[in-house]
Protein backbone atom coordinates (compact mmCIF):
# COMPACT_ATOMS: atom_id res chain seq x y z
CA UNK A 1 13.35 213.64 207.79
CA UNK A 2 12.46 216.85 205.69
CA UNK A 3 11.24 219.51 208.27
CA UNK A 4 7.91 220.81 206.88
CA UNK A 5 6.52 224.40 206.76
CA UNK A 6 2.66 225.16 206.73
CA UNK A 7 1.17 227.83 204.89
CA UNK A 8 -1.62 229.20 205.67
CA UNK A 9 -4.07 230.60 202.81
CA UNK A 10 -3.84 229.40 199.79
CA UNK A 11 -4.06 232.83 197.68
CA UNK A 12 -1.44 234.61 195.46
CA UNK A 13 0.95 234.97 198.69
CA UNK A 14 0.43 231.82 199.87
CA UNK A 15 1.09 230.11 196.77
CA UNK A 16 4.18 232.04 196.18
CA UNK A 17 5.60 231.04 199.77
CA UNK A 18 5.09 227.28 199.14
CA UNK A 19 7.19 227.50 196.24
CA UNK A 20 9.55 229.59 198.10
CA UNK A 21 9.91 226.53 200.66
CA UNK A 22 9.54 223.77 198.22
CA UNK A 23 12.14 225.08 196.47
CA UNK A 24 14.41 225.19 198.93
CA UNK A 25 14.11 221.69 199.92
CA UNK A 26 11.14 221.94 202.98
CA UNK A 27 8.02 219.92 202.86
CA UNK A 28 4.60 222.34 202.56
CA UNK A 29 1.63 221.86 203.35
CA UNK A 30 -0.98 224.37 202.19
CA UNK A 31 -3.96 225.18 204.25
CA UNK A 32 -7.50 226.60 203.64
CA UNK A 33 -10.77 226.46 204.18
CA UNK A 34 -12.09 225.54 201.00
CA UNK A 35 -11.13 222.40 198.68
CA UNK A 36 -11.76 224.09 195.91
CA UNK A 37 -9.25 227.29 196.46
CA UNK A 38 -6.61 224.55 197.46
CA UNK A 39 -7.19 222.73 193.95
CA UNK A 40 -6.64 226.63 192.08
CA UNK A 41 -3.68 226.88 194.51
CA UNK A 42 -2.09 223.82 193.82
CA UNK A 43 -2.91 223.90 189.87
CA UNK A 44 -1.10 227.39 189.88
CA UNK A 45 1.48 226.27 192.12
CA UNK A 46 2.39 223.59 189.45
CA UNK A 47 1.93 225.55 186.75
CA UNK A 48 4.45 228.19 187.88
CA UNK A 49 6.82 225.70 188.72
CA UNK A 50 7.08 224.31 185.11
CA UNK A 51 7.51 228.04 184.18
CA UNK A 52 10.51 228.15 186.69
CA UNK A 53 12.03 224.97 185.85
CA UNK A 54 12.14 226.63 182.15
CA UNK A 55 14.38 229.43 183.02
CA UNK A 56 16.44 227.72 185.31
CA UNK A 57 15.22 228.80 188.57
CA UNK A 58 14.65 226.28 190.61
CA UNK A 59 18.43 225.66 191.53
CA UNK A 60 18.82 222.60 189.09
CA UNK A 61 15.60 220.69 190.27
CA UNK A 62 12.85 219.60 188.56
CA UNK A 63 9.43 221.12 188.67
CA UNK A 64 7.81 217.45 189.13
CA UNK A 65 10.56 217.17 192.02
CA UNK A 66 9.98 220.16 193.81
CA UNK A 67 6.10 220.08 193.65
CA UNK A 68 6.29 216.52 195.17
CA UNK A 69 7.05 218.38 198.43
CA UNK A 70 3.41 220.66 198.41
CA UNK A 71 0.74 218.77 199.71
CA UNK A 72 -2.94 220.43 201.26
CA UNK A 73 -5.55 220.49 203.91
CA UNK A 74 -8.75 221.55 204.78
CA UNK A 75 -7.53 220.38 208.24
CA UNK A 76 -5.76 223.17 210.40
CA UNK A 77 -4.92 220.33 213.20
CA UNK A 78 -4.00 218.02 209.87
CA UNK A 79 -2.42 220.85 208.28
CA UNK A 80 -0.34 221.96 211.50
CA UNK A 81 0.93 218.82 212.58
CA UNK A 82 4.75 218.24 212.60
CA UNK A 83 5.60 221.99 211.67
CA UNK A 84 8.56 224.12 212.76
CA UNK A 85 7.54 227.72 211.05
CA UNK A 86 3.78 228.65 209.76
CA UNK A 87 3.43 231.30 207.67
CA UNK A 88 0.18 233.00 207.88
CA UNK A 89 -1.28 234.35 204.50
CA UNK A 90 -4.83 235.57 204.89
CA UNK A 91 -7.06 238.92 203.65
CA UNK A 92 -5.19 242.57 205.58
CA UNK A 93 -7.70 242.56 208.09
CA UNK A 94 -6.90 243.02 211.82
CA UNK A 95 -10.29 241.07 213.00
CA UNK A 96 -9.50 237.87 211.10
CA UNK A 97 -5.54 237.80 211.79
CA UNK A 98 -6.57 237.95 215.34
CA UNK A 99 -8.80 234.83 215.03
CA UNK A 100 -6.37 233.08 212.81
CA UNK A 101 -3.48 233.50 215.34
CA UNK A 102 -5.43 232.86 218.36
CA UNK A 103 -6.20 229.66 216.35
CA UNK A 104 -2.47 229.32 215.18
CA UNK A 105 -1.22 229.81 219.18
CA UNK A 106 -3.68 227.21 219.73
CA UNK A 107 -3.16 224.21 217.70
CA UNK A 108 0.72 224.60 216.21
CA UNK A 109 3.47 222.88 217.67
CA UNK A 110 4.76 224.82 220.66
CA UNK A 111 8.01 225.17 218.99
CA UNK A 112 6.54 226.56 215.87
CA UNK A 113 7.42 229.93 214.34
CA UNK A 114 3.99 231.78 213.79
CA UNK A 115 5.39 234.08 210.81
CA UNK A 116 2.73 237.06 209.42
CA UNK A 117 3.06 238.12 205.59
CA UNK A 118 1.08 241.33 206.68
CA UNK A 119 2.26 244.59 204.54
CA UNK A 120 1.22 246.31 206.88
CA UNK A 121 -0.26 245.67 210.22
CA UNK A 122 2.25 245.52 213.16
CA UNK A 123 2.82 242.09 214.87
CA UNK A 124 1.54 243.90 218.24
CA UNK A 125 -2.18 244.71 217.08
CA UNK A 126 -2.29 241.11 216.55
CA UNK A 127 -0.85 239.01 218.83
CA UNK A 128 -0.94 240.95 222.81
CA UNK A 129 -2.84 238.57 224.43
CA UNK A 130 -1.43 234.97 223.13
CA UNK A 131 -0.29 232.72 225.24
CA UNK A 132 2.58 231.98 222.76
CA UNK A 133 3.06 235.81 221.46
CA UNK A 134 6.44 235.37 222.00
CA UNK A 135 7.06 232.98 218.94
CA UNK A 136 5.18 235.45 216.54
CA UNK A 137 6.83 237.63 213.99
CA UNK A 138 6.27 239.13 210.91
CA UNK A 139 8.10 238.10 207.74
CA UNK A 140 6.54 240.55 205.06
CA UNK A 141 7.40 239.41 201.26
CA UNK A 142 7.62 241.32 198.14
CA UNK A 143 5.71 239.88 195.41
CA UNK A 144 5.98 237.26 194.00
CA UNK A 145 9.16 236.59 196.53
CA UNK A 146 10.18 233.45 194.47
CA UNK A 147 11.46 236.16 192.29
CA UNK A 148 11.81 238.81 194.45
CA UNK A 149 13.99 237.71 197.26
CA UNK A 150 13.53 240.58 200.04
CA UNK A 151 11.87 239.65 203.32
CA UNK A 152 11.07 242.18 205.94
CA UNK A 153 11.20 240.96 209.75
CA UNK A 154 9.48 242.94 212.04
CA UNK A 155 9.18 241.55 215.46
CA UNK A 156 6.76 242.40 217.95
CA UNK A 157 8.30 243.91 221.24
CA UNK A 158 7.60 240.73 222.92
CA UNK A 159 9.06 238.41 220.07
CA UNK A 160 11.67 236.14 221.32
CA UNK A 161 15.13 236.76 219.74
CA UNK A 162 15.49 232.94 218.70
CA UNK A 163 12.11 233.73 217.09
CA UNK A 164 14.16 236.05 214.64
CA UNK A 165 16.93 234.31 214.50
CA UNK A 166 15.78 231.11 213.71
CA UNK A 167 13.00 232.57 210.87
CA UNK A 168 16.05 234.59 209.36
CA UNK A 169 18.22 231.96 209.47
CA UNK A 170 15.63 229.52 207.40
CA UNK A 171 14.67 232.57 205.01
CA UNK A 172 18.82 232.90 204.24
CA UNK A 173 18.57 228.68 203.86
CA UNK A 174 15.79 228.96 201.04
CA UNK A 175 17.63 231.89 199.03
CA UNK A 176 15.61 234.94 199.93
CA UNK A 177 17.06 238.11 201.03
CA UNK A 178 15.63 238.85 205.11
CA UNK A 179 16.50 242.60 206.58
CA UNK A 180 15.80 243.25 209.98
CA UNK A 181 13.67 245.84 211.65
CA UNK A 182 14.86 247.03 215.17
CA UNK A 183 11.12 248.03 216.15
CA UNK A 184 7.99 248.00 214.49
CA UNK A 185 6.87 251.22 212.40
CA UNK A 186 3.54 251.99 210.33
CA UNK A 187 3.94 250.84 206.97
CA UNK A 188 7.63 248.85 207.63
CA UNK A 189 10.78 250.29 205.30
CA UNK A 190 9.58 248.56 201.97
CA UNK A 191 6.44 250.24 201.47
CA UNK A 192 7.82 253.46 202.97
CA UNK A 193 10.29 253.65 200.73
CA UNK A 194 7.70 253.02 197.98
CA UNK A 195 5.15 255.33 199.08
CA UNK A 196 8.06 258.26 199.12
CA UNK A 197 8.68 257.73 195.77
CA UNK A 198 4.46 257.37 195.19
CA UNK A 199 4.30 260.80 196.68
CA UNK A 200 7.10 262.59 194.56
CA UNK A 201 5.59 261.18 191.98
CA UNK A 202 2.37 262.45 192.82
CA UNK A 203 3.49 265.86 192.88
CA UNK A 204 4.84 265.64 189.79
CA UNK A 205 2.24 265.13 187.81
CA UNK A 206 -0.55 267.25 189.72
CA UNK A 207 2.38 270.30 189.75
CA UNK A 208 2.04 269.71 185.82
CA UNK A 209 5.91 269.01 185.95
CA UNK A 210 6.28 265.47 184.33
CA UNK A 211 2.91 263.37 182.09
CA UNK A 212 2.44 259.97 183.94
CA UNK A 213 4.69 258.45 181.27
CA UNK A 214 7.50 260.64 181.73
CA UNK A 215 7.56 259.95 185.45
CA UNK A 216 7.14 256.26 184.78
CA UNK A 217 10.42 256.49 182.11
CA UNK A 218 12.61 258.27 184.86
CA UNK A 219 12.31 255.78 187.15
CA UNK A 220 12.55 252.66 184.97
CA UNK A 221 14.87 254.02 182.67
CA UNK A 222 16.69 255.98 185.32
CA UNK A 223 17.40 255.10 189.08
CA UNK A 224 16.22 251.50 188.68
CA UNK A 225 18.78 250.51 186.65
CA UNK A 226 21.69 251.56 189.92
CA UNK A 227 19.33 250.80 192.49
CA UNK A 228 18.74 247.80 191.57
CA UNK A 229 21.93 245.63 192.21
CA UNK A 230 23.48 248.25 194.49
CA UNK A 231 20.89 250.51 196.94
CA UNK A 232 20.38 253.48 197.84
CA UNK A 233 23.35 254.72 200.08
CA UNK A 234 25.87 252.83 197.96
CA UNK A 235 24.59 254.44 194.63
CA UNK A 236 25.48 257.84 196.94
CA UNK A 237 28.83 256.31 198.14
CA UNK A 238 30.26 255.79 194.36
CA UNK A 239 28.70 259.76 193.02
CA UNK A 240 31.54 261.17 195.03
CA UNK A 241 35.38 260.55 194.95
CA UNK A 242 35.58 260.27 198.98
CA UNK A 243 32.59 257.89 199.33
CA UNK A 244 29.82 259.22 201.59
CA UNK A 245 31.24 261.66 203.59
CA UNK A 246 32.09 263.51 200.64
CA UNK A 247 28.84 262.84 198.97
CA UNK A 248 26.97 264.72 201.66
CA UNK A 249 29.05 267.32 202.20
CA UNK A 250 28.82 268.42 199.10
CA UNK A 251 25.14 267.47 198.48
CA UNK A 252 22.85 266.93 201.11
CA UNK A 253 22.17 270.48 202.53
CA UNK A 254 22.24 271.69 199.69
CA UNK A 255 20.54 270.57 196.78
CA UNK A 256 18.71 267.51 198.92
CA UNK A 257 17.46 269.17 201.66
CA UNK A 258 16.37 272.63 199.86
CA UNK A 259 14.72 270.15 197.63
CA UNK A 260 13.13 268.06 200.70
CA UNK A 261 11.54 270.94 202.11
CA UNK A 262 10.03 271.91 198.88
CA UNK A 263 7.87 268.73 199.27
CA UNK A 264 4.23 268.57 201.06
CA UNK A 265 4.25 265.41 202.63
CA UNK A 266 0.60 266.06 203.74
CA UNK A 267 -0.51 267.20 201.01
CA UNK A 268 -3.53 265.29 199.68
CA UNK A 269 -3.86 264.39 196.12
CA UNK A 270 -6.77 265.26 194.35
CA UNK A 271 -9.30 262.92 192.24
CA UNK A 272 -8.43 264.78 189.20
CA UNK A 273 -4.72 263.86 189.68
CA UNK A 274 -5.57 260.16 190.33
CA UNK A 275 -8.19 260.36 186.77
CA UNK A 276 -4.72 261.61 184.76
CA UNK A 277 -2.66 258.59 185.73
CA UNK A 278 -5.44 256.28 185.25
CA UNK A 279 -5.69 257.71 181.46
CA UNK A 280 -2.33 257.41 180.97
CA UNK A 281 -1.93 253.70 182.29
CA UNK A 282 -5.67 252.81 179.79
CA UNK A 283 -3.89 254.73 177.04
CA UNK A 284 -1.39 251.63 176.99
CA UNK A 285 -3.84 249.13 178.55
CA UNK A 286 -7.39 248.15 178.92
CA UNK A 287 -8.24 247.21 183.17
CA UNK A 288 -9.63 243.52 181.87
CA UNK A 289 -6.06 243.48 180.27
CA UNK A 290 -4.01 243.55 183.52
CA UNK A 291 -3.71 240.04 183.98
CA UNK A 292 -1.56 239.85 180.57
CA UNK A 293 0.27 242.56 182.23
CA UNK A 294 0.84 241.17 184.95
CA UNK A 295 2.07 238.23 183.08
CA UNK A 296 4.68 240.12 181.39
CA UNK A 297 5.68 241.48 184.54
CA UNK A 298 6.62 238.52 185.99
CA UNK A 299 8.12 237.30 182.97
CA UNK A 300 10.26 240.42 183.13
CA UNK A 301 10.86 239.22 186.82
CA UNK A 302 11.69 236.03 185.95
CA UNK A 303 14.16 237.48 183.21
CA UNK A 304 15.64 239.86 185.99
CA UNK A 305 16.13 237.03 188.79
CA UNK A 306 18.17 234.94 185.96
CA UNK A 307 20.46 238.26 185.26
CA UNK A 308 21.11 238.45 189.21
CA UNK A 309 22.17 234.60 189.52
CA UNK A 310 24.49 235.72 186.75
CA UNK A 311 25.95 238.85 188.23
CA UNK A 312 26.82 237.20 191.59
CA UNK A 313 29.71 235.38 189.42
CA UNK A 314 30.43 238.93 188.45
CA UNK A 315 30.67 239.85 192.39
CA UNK A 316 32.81 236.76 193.34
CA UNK A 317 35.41 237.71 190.60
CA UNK A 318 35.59 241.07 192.31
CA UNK A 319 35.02 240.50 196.05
């Protein structure tokens, strides 16, 4: 029998973890509290699937195949029933995920993962006083993750550690890419990472250094293209002939550190700052046209996530 996953919410995240999990071969079932945002969820659920199936990314199955697996519920005892991880996708606020998990503790099967796709709340704020807090995790996504594999597990300091391993274990089953956190930290590493680069960024353009396009070209044009099949610290290791050691040595007091305390990490950024990116961004796009960006992006995703199935033939011919 097909062990099934419940998701709960049936929003943008939601809808992109039920295609994670149909995809890799689990049952879903998809829960909310309206019929009518399941229909829009399952519509777009389908509708991306087709879109998957065209690029070949849906590991040789057939959208038709893989949707048979999604089914919904209005029903959280319904909905619940028979699960062995539940992956909670509602609105970041701390109020309701309380509820929801205090419901969750409640009514899943003892044995159940309760899984958070919170950005940014810690597991703790959440969960202290369930019965069943040691089961609860977060697994934080990067959108969309059917196309974006990285997961970020942050455990609670009460989390069990077959509570980890068993949710990492079923993320590395379904094909995404789960890093662990040792302890829980404001904002986790993805969007920490992020919002150092955000800040630079920033700074840039309020210093009168870079336009908002310029800083948009160095990145995408620039350290994406390294950083994205091989990291940060291995993008370090290859700059220098004796690997990282060397690298530092040669670099990191001096340029990187002069440079680090150059930057204002509390500085706050004015409105006048935020008004110049905005014009640049409507110089290439109207707001109401975001959702055709969007769009593209994900098409770009889509076009990405076929290049990486292709370069791990690359990596097996090496390592």
């Amino acid at each position: 029998m097909t062990a099934k996953i419940t998701i709960i919410g049936s929003g943008l995240i939601g809808r992109s973890w039920a295609i994670v999990f149909s995809r890799g071969g689990y049952n879903v079932c998809l829960y909310d509290v309206e019929t009518a945002q399941l229909e829009t969820g399952l519509n777009a659920i389908k509708k991306q699937l087709v879109e998957l199936e065209q690029v070949n990314l849906l590991k040789g199955q057939e959208a038709e195949t893989v949707f048979s697996r999604v089914s919904s519920s209005i029903n959280l005892s319904k909905a619940l029933e028979g699960a062995i991880h539940v992956q909670e996708c509602v609105p970041e606020n701390l109020s309701l995920k309380k509820k929801v998990f205090a419901e969750l503790d409640a009514n899943a099967p003892p044995n159940a993962v309760l899984a958070s796709s919170t950005s940014s709340t810690p597991c703790s704020k959440f969960t202290e006083e369930l019965k069943g807090r040691s089961r609860c995790i977060v697994a934080h996504p990067v959108n969309p993750p059917y196309l974006v594999p990285l997961v970020e597990l942050v455990p609670a300091p009460w989390t069990d550690k077959s509570v980890l391993d068993q949710t990492k274990e079923l993320l590395d089953k379904v094909g995404q890419v789960p890093i662990v956190l040792n302890k829980e930290i404001n904002g986790f590493v993805q969007p920490r990472l992020q919002y150092a680069l955000i800040g630079e960024a920033f700074r840039l353009v309020e210093d009168g250094v870079l336009s908002p396009e310029d800083v948009d070209k160095a990145v995408a044009h620039g350290l994406a293209g390294r950083w994205s099949f091989m990291g940060v610290f291995q993008t370090c290791d290859l700059n220098a002939p004796g690997g990282i050691i060397d690298y530092c040595n040669r670099y990191l007091n001096d340029p990187i550190c002069r440079v680090l305390e150059e930057q204002d990490n509390n500085r706050k950024f004015s409105v006048d700052t935020v008004k110049k990116i905005d014009e640049a961004m409507r110089k290439k796009y109207k707001v109401e046209d975001i959702p055709v960006r969007s769009a593209w992006r994900d098409k770009r995703l889509m076009a990405y996530a076929q290049h990486q199935a292709e370069d791990e033939k690359i990596d097996r011919s090496f390592f």
